[in-house]
Protein backbone atom coordinates (compact mmCIF):
# COMPACT_ATOMS: atom_id res chain seq x y z
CA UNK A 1 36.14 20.84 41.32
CA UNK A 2 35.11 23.91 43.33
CA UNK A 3 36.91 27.08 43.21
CA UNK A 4 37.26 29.84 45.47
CA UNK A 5 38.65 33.25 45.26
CA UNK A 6 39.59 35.17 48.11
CA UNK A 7 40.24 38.78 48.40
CA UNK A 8 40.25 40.68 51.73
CA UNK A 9 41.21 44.15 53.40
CA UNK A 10 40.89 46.28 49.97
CA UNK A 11 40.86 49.72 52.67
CA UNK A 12 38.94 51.85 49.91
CA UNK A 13 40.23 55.54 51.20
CA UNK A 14 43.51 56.97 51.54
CA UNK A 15 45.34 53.98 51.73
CA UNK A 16 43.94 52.04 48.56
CA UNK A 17 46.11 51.60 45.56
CA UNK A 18 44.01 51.79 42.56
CA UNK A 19 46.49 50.37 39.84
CA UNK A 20 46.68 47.52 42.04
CA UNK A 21 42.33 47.39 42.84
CA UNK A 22 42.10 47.47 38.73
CA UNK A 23 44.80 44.36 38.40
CA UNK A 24 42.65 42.03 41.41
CA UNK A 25 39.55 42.95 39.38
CA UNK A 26 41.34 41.71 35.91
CA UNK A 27 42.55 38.60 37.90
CA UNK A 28 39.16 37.27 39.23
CA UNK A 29 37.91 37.52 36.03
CA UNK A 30 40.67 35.79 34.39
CA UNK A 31 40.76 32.72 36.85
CA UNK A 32 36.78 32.24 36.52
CA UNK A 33 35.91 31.37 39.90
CA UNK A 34 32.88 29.91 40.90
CA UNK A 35 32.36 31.41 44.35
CA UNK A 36 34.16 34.84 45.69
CA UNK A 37 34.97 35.94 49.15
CA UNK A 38 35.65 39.21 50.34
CA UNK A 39 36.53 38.51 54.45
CA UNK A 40 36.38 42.40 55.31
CA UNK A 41 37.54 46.29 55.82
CA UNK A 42 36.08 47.09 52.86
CA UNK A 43 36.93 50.74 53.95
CA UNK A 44 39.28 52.46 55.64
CA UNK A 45 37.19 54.27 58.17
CA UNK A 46 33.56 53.31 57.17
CA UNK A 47 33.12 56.62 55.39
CA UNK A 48 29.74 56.69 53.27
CA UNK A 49 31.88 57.82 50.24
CA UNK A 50 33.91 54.64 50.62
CA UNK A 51 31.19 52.40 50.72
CA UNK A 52 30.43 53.69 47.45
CA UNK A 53 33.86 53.15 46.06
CA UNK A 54 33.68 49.61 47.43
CA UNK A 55 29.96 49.18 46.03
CA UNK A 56 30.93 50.25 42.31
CA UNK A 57 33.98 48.28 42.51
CA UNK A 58 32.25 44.76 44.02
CA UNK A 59 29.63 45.56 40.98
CA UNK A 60 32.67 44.84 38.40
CA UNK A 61 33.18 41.21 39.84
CA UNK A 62 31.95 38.24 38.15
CA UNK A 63 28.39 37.76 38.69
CA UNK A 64 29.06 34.42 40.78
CA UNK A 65 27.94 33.89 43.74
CA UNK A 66 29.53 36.64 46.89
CA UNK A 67 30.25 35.78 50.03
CA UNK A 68 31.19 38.96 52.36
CA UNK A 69 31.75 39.90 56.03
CA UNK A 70 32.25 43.05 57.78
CA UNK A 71 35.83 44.06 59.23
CA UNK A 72 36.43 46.10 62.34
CA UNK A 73 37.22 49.21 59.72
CA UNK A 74 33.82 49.07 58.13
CA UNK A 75 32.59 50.01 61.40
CA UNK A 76 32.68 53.58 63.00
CA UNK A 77 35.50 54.13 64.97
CA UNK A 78 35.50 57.51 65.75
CA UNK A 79 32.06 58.82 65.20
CA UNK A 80 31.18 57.62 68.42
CA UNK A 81 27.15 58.21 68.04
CA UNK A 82 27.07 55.95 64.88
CA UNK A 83 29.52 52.97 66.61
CA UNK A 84 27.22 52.82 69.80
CA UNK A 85 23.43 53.19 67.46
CA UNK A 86 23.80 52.29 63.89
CA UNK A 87 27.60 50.80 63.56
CA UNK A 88 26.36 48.52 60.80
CA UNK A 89 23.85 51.35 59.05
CA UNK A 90 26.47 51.52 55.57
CA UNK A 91 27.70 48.28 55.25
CA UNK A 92 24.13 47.18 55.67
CA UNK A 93 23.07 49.80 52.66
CA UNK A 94 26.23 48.86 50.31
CA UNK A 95 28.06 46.25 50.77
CA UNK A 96 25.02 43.57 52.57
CA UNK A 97 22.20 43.68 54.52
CA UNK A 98 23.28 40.34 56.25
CA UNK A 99 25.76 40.18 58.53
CA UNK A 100 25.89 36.38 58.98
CA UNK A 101 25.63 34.60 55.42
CA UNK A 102 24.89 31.10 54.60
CA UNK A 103 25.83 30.01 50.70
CA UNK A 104 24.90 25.89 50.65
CA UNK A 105 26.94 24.18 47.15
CA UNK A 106 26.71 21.14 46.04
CA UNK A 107 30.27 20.65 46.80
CA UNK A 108 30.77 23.25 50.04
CA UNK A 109 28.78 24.64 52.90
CA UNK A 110 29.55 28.18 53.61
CA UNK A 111 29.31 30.36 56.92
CA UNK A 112 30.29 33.51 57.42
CA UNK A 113 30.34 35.23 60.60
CA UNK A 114 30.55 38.89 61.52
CA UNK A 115 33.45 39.11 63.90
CA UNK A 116 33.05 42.58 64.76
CA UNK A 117 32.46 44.07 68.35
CA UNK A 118 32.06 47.53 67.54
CA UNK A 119 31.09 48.36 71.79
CA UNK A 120 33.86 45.91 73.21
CA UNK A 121 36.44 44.75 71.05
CA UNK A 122 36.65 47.33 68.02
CA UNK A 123 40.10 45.63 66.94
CA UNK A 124 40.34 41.86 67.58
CA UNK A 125 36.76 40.65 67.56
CA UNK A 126 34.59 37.85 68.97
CA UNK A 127 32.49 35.28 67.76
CA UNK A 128 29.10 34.47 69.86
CA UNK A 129 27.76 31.45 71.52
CA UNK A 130 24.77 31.68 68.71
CA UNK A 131 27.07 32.13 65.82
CA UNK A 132 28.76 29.05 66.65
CA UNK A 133 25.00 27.45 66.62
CA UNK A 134 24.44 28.57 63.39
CA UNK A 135 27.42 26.95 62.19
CA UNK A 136 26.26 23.59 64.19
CA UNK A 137 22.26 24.26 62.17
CA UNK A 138 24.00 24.08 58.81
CA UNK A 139 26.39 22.10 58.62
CA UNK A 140 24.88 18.97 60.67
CA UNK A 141 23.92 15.45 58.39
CA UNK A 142 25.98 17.09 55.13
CA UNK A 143 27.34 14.11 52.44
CA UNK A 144 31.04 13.50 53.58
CA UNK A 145 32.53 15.06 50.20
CA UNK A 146 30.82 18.51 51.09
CA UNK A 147 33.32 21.30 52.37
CA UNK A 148 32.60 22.97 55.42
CA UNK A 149 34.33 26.25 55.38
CA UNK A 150 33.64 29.16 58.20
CA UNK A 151 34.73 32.83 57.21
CA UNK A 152 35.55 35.31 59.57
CA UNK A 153 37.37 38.82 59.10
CA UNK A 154 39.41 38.35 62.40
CA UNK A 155 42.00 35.75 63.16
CA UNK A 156 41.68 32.70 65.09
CA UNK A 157 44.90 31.09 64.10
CA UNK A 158 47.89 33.65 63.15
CA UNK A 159 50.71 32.61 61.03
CA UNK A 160 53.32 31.32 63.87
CA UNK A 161 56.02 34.00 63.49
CA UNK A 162 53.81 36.37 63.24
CA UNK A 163 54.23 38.90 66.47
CA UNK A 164 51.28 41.19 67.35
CA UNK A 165 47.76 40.55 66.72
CA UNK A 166 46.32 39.09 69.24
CA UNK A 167 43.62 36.41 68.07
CA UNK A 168 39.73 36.43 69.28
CA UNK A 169 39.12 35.96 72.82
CA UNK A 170 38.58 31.96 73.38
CA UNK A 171 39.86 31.01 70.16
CA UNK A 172 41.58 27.88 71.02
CA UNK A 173 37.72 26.89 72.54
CA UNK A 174 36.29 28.40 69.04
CA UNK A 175 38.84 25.60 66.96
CA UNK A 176 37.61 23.22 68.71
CA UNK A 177 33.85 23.44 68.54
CA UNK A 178 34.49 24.09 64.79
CA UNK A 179 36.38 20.83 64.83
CA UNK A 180 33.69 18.89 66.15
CA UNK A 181 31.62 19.96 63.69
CA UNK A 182 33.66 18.75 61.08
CA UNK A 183 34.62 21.89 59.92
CA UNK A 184 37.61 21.38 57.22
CA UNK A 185 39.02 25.21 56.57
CA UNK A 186 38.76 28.67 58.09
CA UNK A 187 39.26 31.37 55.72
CA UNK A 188 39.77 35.66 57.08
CA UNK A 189 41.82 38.27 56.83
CA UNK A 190 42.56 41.50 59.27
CA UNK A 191 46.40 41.05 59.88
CA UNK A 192 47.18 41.96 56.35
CA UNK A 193 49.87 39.63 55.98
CA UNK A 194 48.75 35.92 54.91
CA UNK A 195 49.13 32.93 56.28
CA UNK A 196 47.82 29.28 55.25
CA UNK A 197 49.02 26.33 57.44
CA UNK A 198 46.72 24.38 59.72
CA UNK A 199 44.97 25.01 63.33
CA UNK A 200 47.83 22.50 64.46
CA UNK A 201 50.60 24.78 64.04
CA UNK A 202 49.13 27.10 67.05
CA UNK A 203 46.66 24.30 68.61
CA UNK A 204 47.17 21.00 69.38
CA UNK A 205 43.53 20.34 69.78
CA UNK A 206 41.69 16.86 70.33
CA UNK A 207 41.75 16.03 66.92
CA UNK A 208 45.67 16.17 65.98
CA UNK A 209 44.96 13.84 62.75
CA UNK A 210 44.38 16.70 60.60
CA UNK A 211 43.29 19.90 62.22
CA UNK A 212 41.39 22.31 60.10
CA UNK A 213 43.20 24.39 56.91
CA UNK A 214 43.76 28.49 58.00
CA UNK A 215 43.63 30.75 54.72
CA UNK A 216 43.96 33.81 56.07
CA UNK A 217 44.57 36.50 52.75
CA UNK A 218 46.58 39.95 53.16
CA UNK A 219 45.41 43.14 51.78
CA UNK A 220 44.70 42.85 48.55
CA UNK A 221 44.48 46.33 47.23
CA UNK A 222 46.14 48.72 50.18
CA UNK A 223 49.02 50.18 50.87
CA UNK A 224 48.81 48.67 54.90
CA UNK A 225 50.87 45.37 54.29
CA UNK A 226 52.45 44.03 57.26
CA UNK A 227 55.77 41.63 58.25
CA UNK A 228 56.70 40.35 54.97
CA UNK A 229 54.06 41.54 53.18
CA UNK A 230 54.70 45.38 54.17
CA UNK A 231 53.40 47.21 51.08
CA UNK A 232 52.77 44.20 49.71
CA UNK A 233 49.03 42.93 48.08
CA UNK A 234 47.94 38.85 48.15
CA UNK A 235 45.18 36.67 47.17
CA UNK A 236 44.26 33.39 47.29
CA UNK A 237 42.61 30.92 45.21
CA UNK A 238 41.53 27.96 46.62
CA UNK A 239 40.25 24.63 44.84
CA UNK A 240 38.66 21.73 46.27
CA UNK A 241 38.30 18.54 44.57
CA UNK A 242 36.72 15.18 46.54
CA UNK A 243 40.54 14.33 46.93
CA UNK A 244 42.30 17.25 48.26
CA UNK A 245 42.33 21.38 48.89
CA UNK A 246 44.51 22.88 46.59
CA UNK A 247 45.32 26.88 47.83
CA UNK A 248 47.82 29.06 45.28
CA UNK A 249 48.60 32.60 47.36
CA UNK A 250 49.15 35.18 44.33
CA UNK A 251 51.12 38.87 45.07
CA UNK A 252 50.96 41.91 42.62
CA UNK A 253 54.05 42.54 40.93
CA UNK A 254 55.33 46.22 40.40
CA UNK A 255 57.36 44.62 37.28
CA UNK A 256 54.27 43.43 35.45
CA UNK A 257 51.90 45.30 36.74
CA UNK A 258 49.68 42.03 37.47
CA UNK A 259 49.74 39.27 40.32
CA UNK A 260 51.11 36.21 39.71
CA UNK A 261 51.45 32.92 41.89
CA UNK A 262 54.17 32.86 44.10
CA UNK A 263 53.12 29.52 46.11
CA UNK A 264 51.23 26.33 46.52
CA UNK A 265 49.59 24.11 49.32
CA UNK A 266 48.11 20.87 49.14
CA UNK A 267 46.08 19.37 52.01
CA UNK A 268 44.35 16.13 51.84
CA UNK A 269 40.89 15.91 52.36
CA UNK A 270 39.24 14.70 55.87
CA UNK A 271 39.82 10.78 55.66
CA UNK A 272 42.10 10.38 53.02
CA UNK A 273 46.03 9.98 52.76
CA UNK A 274 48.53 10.88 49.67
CA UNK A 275 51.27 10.11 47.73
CA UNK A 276 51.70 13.54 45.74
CA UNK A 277 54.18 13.89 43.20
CA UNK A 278 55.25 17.93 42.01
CA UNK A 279 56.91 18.07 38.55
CA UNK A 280 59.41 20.75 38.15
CA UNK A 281 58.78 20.62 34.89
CA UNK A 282 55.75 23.15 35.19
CA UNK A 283 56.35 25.81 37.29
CA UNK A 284 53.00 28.01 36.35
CA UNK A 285 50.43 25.31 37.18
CA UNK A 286 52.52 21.97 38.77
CA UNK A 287 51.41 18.86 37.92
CA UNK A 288 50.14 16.62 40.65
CA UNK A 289 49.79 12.91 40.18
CA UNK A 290 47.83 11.66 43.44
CA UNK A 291 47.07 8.13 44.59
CA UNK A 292 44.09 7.56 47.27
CA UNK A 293 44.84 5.32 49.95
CA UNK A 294 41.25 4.90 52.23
């Protein structure tokens, strides 16, 4: 079993909440995860006292491995002089001096892309001809029971009723390229308001078996929630057996002061069908009897 924890769009300036930044710090810890993914806007407007704030509090994480991309608000917006020469200058001193990263597990392959377009598309993002590449380099001749998961900070799926937010230019021709290469789930944040369904909600594609799993997290620590999660702050934890991916989206509670899971989604692995069972009986963590039909 692999587990992931994803966090995205903490916004460290005006608009982040730090009751709820000290609660998403007690709940990685608690739910030991063995990778963690931060998909972006660290900041709120790429302020070098804000990539400090985001440096200290990444440094209180479990030391497990990191996976992190730029967002569109760790780039300069309006100091125009530092978005045309250096947009990347803090984030590269802070947060990572890669803006593509690679993490190879012996049960995933993970590749993160830097969405941004801080000269032509400072708010929806693209992904390049060579990124895609990459993504072809690493995750060709891989053992069938090996994830391959692609992190972005932009959208290429949104959650259907979602209105506004336009996705990346060519993203129907990005799904399926990443479909071809086997690719099984597509994890990012940006619209502050989560979604996890499949690529075959928005695209049909040429592979309509089983598409590829969208986790896309809200803000996790910022006051900037949108739709139904205005003001609200998610998560997601994500764990992936040979059998199936398992994803539990968590919100922060104003009652308890904590987040706590509010729901679940199974999706079978590549190749594999299902029978799954949910007892009632055990609301926190339901149990799942499975039977593997090949």
């Amino acid at each position: 079993m692999l587990t992931l924890f994803h966090m995205s769009d903490l916004h460290f300036g005006p608009a982040y909440v730090p009751g709820v930044g000290e609660a998403l710090v007690q709940a990685v810890h608690n739910l030991e995860p063995d990778i963690i993914i931060n998909s972006g806007d660290f900041t709120q407007r790429a302020k070098r006292t804000q990539f400090q704030d985001a440096w200290r509090y990444m440094a209180r994480l479990p030391d497990v491995p990191t996976i992190v991309v730029p967002g569109n608000h760790d780039v300069p917006l309006y100091r125009i002089f530092e978005r045309v020469f250096t947009p990347y200058k803090l984030y590269r001193e802070f947060i990572n001096p890669d803006l593509d990263m690679v993490l190879r597990h012996d049960r995933a392959a993970i590749v993160a892309l830097n969405t941004t377009a801080p000269l032509r598309a400072i708010t929806n993002g693209r992904i390049r001809a060579s990124q895609l590449e990459l993504c072809a380099r690493v995750f060709a001749d891989l053992p069938a029971r090996t994830a391959r998961i692609v992190v972005t900070h932009h959208h290429l799926a949104p959650a259907p009723d979602y209105e506004g937010g336009q996705v990346m230019p060519r993203a129907q021709r990005v799904l399926e390229r990443l479909q071809d290469l086997g690719v099984e789930m597509i994890m990012g944040g940006h619209l502050h308001r989560a979604y996890i369904g499949n690529s075959l909600d928005v695209h049909p594609g040429r592979m309509r078996a089983h598409g590829i799993i969208i986790v896309q997290s809200g803000t996790s620590a910022s006051r900037r929630g949108r739709a139904r999660e205005r003001e609200k702050n998610t998560f997601n934890l994500i764990r992936i057996s040979d059998a199936v991916v398992r994803v539990t989206h968590y919100m922060f509670f104003d009652e308890i002061e904590a987040f706590a899971p509010v729901s679940r989604h199974t999706f079978p692995r590549p190749g594999k069908h299902y029978l799954v069972e949910v007892s009632a009986s055990a609301p926190e963590e339901a149990s799942l009897r499975r039977r593997a039909e090949n």
